[in-house]
C-alpha atoms as a PDB file:
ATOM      1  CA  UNK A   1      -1.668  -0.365 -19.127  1.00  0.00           C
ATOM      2  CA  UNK A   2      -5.068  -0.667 -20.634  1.00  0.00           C
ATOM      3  CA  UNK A   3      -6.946  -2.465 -17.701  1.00  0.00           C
ATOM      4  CA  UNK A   4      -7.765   0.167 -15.215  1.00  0.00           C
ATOM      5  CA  UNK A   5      -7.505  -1.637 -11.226  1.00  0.00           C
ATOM      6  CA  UNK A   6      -8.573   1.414  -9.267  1.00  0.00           C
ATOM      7  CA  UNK A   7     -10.215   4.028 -10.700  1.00  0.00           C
ATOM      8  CA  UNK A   8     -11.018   7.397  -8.598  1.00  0.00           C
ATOM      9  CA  UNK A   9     -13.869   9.651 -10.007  1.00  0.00           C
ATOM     10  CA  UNK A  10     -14.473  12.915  -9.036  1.00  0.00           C
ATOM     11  CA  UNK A  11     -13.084  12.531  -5.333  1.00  0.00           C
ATOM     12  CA  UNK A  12     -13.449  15.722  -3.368  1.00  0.00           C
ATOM     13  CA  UNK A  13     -12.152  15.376   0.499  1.00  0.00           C
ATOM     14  CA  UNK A  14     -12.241  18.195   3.320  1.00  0.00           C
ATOM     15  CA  UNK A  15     -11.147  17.976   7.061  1.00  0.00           C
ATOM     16  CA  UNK A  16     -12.866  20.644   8.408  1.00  0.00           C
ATOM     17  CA  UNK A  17     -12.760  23.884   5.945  1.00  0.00           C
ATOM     18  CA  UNK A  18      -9.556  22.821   4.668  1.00  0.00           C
ATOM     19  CA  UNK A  19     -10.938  21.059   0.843  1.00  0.00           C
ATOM     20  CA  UNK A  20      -7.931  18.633   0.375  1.00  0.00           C
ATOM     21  CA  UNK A  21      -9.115  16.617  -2.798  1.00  0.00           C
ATOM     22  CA  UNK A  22     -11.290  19.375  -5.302  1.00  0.00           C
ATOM     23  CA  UNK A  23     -12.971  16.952  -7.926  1.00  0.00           C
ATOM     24  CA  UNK A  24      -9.976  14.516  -8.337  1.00  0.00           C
ATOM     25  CA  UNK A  25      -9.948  12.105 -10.764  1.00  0.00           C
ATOM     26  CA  UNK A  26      -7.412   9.432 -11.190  1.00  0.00           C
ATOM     27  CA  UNK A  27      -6.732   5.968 -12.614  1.00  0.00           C
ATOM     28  CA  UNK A  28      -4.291   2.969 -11.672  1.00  0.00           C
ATOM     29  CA  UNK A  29      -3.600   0.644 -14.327  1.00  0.00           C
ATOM     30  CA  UNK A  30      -2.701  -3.328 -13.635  1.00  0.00           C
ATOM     31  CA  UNK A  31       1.271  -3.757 -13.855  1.00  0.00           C
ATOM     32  CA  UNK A  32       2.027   0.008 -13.405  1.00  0.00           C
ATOM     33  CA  UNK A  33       3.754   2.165 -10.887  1.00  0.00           C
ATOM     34  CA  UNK A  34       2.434   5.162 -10.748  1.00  0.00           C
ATOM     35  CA  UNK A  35       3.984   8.324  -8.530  1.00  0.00           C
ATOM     36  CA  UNK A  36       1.934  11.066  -6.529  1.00  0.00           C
ATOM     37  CA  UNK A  37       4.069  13.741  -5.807  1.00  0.00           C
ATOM     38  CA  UNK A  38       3.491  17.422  -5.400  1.00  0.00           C
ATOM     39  CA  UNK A  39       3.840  20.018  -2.653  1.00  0.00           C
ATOM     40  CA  UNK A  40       3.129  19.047   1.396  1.00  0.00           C
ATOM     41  CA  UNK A  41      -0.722  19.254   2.068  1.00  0.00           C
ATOM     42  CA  UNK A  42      -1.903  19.038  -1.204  1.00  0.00           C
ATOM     43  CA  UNK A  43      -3.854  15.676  -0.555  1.00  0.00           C
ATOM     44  CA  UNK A  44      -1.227  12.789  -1.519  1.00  0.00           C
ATOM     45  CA  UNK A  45      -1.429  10.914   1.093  1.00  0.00           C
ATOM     46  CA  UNK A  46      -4.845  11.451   1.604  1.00  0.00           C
ATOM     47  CA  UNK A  47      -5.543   9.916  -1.654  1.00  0.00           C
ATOM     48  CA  UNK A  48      -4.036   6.998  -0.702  1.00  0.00           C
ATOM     49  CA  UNK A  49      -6.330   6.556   2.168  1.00  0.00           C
ATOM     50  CA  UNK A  50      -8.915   6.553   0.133  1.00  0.00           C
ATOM     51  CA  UNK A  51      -7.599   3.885  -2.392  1.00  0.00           C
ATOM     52  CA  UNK A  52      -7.187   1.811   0.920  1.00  0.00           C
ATOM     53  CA  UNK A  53     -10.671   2.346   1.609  1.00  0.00           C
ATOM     54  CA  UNK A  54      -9.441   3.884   5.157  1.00  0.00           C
ATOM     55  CA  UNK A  55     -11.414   6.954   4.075  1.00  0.00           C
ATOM     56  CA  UNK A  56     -15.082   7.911   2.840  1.00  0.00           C
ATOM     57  CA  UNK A  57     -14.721  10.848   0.094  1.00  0.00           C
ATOM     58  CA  UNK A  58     -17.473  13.577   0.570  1.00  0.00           C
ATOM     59  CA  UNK A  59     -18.094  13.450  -3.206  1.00  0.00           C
ATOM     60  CA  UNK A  60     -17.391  11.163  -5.739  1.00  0.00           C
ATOM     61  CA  UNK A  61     -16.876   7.370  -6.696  1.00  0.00           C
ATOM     62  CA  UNK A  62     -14.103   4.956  -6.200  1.00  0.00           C
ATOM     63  CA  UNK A  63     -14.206   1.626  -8.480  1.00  0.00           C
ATOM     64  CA  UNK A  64     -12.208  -1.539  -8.033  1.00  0.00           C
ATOM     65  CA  UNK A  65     -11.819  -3.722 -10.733  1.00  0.00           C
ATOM     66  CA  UNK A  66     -14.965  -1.765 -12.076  1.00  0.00           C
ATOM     67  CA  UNK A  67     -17.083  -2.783  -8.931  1.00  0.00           C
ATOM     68  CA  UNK A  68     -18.319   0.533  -6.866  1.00  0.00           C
ATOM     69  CA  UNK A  69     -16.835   0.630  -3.322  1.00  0.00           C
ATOM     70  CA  UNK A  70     -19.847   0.930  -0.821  1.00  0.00           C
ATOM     71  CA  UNK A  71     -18.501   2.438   2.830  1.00  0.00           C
ATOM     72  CA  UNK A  72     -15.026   1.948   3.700  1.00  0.00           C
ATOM     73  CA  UNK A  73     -13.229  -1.493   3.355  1.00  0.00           C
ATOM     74  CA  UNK A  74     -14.029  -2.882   6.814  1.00  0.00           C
ATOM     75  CA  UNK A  75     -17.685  -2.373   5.766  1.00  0.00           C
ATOM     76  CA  UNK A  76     -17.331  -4.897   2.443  1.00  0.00           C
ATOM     77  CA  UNK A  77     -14.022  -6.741   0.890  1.00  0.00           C
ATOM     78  CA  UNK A  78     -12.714  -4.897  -2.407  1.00  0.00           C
ATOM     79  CA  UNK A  79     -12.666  -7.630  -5.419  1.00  0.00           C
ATOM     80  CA  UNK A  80      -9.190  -7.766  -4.952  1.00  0.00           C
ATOM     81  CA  UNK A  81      -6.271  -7.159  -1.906  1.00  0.00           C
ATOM     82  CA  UNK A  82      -4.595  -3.821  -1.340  1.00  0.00           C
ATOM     83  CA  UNK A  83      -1.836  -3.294   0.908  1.00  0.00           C
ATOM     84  CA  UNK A  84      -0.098  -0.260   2.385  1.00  0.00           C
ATOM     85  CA  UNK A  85       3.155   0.459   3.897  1.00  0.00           C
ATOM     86  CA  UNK A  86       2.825   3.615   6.293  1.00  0.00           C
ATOM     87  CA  UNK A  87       5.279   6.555   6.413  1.00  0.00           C
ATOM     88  CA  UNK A  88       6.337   5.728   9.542  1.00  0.00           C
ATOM     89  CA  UNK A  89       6.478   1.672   8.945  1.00  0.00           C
ATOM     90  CA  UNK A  90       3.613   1.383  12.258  1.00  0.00           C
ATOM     91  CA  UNK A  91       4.851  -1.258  14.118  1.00  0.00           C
ATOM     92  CA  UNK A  92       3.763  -2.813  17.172  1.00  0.00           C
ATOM     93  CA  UNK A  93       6.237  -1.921  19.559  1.00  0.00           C
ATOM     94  CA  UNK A  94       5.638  -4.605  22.323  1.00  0.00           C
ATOM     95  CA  UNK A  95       5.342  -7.216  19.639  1.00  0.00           C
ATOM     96  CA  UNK A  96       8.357  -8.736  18.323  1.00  0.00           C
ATOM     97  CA  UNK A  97       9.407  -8.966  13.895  1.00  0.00           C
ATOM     98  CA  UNK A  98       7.937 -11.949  13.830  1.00  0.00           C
ATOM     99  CA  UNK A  99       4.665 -11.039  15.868  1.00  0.00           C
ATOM    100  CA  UNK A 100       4.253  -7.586  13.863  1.00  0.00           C
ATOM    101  CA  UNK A 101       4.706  -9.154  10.173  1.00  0.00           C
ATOM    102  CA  UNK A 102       2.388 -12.402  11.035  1.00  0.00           C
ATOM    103  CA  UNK A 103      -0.011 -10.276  12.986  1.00  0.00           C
ATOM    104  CA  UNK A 104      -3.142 -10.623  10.555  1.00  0.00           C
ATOM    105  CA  UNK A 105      -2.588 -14.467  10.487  1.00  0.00           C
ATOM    106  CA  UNK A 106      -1.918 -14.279  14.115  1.00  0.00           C
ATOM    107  CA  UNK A 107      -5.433 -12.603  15.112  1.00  0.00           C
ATOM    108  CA  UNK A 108      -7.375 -14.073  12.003  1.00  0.00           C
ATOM    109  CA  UNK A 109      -6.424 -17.789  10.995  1.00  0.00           C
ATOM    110  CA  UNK A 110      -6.223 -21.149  11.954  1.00  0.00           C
ATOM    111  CA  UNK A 111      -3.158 -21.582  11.158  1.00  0.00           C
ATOM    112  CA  UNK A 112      -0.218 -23.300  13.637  1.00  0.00           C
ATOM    113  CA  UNK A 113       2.175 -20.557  15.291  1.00  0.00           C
ATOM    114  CA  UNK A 114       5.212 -23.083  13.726  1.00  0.00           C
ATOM    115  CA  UNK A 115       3.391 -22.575   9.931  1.00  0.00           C
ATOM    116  CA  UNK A 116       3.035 -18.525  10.618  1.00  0.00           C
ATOM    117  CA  UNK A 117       6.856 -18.578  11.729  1.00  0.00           C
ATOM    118  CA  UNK A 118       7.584 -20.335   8.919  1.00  0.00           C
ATOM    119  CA  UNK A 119       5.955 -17.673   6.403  1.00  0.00           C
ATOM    120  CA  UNK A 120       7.282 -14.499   8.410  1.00  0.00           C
ATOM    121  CA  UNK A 121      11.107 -15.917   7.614  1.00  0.00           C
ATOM    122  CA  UNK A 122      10.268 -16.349   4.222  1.00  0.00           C
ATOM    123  CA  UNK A 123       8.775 -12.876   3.760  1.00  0.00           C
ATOM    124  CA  UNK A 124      11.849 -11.427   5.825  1.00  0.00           C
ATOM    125  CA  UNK A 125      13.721 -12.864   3.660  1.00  0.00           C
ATOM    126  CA  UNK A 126      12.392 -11.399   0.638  1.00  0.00           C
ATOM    127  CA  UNK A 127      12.518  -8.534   2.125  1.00  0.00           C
ATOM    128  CA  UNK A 128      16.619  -8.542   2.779  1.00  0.00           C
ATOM    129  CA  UNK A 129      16.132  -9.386   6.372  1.00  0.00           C
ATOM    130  CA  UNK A 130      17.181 -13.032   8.108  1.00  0.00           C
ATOM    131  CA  UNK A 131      17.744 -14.114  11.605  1.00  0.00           C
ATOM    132  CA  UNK A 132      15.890 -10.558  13.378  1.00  0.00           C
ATOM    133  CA  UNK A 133      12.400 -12.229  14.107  1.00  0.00           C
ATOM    134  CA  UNK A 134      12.994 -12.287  17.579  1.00  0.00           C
ATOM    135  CA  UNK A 135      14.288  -8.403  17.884  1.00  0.00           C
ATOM    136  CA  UNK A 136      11.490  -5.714  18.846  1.00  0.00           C
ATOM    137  CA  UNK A 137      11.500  -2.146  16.395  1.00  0.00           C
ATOM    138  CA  UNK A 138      13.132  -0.324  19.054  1.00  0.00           C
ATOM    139  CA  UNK A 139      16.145  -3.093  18.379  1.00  0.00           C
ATOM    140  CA  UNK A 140      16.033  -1.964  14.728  1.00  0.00           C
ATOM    141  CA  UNK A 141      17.531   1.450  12.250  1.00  0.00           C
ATOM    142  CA  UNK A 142      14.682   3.270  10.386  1.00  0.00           C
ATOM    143  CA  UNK A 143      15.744   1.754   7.351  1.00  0.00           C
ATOM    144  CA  UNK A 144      14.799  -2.132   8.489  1.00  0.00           C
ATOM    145  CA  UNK A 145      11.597  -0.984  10.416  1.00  0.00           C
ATOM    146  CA  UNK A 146      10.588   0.772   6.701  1.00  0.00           C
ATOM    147  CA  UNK A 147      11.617  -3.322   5.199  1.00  0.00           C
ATOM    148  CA  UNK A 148       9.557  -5.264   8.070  1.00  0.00           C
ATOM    149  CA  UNK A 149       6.498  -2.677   7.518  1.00  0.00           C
ATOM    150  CA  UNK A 150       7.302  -4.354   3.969  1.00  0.00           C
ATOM    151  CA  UNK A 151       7.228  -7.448   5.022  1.00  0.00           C
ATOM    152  CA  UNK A 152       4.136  -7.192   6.633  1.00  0.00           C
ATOM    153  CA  UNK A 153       1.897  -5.665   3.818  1.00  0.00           C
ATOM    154  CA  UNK A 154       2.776  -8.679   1.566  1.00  0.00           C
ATOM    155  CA  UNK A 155       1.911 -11.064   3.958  1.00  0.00           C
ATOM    156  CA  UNK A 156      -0.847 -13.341   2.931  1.00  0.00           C
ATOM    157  CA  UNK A 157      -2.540 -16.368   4.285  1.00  0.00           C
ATOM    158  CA  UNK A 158      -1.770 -19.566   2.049  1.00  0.00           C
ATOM    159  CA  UNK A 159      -5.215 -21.209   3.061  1.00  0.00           C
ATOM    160  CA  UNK A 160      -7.025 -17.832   0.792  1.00  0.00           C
ATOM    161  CA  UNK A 161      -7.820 -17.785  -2.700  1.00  0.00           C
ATOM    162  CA  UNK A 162      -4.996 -14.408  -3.010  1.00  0.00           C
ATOM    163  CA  UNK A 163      -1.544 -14.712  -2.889  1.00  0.00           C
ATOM    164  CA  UNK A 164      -0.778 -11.128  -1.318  1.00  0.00           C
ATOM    165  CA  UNK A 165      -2.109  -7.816  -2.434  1.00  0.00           C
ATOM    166  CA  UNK A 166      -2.862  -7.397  -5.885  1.00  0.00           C
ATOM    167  CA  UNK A 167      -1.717  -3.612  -4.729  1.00  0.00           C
ATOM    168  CA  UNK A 168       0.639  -1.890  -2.941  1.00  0.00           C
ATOM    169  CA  UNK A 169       0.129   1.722  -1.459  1.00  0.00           C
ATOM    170  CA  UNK A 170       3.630   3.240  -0.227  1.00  0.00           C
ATOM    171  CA  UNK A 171       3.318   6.502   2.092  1.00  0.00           C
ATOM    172  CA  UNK A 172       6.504   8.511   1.509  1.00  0.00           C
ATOM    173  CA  UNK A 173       8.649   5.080   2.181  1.00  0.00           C
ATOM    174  CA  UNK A 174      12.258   6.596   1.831  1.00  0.00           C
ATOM    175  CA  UNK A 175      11.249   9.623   4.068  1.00  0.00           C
ATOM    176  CA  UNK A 176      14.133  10.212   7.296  1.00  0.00           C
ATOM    177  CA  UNK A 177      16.458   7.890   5.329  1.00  0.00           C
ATOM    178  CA  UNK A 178      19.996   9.036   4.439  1.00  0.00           C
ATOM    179  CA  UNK A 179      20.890   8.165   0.842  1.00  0.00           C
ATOM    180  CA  UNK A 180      22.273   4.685   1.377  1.00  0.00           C
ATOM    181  CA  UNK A 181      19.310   3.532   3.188  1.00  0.00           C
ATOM    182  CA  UNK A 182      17.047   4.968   0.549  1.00  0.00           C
ATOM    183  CA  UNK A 183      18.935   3.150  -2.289  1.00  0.00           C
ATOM    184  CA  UNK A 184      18.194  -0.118  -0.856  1.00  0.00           C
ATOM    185  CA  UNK A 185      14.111   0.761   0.215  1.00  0.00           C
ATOM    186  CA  UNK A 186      13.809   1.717  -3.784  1.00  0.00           C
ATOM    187  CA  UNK A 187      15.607  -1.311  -5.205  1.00  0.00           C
ATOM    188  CA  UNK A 188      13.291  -3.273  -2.859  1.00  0.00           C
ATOM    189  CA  UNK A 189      10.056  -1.954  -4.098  1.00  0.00           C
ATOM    190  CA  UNK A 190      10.983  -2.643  -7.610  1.00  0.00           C
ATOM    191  CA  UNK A 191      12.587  -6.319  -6.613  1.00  0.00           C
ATOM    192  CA  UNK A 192       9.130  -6.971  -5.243  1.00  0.00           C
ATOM    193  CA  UNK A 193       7.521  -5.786  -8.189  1.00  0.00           C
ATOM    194  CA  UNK A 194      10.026  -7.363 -11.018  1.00  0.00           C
ATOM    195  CA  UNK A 195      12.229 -10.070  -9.622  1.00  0.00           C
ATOM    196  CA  UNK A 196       9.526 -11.625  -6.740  1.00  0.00           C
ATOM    197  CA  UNK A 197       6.595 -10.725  -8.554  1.00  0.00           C
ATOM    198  CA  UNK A 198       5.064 -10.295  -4.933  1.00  0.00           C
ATOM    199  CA  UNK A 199       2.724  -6.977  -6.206  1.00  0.00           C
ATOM    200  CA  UNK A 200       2.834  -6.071  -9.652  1.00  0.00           C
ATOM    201  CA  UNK A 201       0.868  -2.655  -9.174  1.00  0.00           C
ATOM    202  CA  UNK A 202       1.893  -0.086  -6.754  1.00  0.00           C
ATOM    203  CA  UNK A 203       1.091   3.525  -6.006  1.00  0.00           C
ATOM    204  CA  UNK A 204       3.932   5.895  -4.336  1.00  0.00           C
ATOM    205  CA  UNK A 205       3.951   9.154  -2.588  1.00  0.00           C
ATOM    206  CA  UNK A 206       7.209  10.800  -2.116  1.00  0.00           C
ATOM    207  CA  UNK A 207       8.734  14.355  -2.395  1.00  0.00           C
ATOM    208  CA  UNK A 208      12.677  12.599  -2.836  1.00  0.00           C
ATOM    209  CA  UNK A 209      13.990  12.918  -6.602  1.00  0.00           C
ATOM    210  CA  UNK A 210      15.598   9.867  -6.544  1.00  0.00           C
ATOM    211  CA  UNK A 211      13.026   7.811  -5.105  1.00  0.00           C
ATOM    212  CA  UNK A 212      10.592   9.410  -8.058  1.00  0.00           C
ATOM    213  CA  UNK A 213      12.762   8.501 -10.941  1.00  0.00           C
ATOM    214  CA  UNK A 214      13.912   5.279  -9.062  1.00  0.00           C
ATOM    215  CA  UNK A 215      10.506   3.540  -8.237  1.00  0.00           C
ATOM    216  CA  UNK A 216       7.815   5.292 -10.785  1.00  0.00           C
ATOM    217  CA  UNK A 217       6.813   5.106 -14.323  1.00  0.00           C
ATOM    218  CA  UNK A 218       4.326   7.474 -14.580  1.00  0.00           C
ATOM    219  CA  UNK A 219       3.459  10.330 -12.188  1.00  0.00           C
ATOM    220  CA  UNK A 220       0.214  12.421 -11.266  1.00  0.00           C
ATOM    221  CA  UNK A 221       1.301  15.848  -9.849  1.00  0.00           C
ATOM    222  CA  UNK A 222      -1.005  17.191  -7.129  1.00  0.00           C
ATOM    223  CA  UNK A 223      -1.215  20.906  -5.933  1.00  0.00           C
ATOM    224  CA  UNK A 224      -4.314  22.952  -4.588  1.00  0.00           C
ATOM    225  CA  UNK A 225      -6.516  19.939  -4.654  1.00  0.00           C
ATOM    226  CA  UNK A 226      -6.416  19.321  -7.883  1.00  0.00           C
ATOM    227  CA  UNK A 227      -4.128  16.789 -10.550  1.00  0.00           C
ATOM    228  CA  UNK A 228      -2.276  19.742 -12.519  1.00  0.00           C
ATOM    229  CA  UNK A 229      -0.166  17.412 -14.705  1.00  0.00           C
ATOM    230  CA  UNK A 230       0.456  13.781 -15.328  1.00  0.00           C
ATOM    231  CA  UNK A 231       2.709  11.950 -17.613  1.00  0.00           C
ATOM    232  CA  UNK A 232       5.956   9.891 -17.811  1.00  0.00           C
ATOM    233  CA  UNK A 233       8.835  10.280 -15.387  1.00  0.00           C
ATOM    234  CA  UNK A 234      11.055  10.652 -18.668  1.00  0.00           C
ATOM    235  CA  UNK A 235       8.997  14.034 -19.287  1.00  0.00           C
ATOM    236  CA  UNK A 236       9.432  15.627 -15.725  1.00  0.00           C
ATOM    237  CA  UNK A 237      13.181  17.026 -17.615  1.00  0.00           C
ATOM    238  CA  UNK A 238      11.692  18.167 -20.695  1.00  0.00           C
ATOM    239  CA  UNK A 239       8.184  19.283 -19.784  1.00  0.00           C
ATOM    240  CA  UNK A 240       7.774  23.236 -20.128  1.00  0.00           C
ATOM    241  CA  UNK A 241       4.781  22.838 -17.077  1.00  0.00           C
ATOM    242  CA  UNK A 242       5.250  25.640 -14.624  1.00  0.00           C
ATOM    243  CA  UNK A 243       4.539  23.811 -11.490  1.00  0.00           C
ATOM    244  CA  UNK A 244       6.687  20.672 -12.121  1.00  0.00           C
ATOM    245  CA  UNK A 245       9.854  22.778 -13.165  1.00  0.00           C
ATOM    246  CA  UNK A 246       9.503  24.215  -9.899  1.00  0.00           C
ATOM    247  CA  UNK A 247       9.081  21.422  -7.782  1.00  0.00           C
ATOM    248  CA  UNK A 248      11.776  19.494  -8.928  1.00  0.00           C
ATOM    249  CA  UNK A 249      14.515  21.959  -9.179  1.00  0.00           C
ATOM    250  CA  UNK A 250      13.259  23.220  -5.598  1.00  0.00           C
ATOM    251  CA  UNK A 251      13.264  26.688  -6.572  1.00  0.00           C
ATOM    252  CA  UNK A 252      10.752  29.285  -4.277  1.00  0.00           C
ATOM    253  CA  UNK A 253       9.989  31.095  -7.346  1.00  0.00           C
ATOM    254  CA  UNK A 254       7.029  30.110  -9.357  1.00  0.00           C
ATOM    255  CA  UNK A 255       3.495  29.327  -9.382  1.00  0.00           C
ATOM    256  CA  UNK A 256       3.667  27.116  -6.019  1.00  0.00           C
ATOM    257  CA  UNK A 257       3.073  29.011  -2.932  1.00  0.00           C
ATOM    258  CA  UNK A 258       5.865  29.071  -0.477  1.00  0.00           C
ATOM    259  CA  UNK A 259       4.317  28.293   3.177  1.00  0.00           C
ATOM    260  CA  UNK A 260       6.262  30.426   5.775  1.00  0.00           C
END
């Protein structure tokens, strides 16, 4: 971990009078995965917007492979791909599997239909899924939507110079899972990362315990705005920090405000 890929400095984001980010900073190593958790509302999610470049910050800088982002990523390309998976996997309901995870090369290259087919198998199979191209989401559990939304974000175009995204952004990607389902959505993201090499860097948001000590390596705790803690997801036992006992034992004593 000594090549920073994204690097966020002094981010501060508010929607209205609600500050979300207060003076944020926050770095993403190559070959890491790195774990935002903290309490609801307290900006995780926004943060990955902004890595996405789907979001302007009101102050600060964000740096990509040391270059300066100008505008948001639709105004100029990052020096290299990131990709994110949604909370709620965003598919195209009137499109079918194979429409929604070739969509890009659908609407964008010059590729044959029969080539595009032929890369949305392979990426559904990487992804655990064979023989469903044809089925629409409403055909599918929550758990395989959450694997095609994979699918989708490590689709790449063969004809480019990249391979697939260099990162990968996950929004709460176990979130309305039971346990089984989650199981298999966290061995994926670390088969992608390990076994298929697809995306060697990834950033996570999630609240679930197993998912954090399943999928991350290091985590940045976020709460009022602000990172209060970061380290190793072998410290979150041992670590005497107020905030992060209390959030993972679930407790509604401590320094973290309980809403309602």
């Amino acid at each position: 971990m000594n090549e920073p890929l994204i690097e966020l400095r002094g981010i501060s984001k508010s929607f209205g009078s609600n500050k979300v980010l207060d003076n944020v900073d926050l770095t993403i190593y190559r070959g890491e995965a790195l774990g935002i958790i903290g309490p609801s509302g307290t900006g995780k999610s926004t943060v990955l917007r902004l890595i996405a470049g789907l979001l302007n910050p009101d102050e600060g800088e964000i740096f990509v492979q040391g270059v300066r982002r100008q505008g948001l990523i639709e105004d100029s390309a990052d020096p290299i791909d990131i990709g994110m998976v949604f909370q709620q996997a965003a598919l195209f309901d009137s499109l079918t599997v194979d429409e929604n995870v070739g969509f890009l090369l659908y609407q964008h290259s010059k590729l044959p239909r029969s080539r595009i087919q032929e890369l949305v198998k392979a990426k559904l199979e990487m992804v655990g899924l064979s023989g469903i191209s044809n089925l629409y989401p409403s055909e599918l559990s929550g758990g395989m939507r959450k694997r095609v939304s994979f699918a989708r974000a490590i689709m790449s175009n063969p004809d480019s110079l990249t391979d697939g995204p260099e990162v990968l952004l996950y929004d709460e990607p176990t979130a309305g899972l039971d346990p089984i389902a989650s199981t298999v959505i966290e061995d994926l993201i670390r088969d992608l990362q390990l076994a298929h090499g697809v995306c060697g860097t990834y950033v996570i948001v999630t609240h679930q315990e197993s998912t954090i000590r399943r999928t991350a390596d290091r985590l940045v705790f976020l709460y009022q705005g602000k990172v209060q803690w970061q380290g190793k997801v072998s410290e979150i036992d041992s670590t005497d920090q107020p905030l992060i006992k209390q959030f993972m034992s679930g407790s509604v004593r401590g320094p973290i405000q309980v809403v309602g």
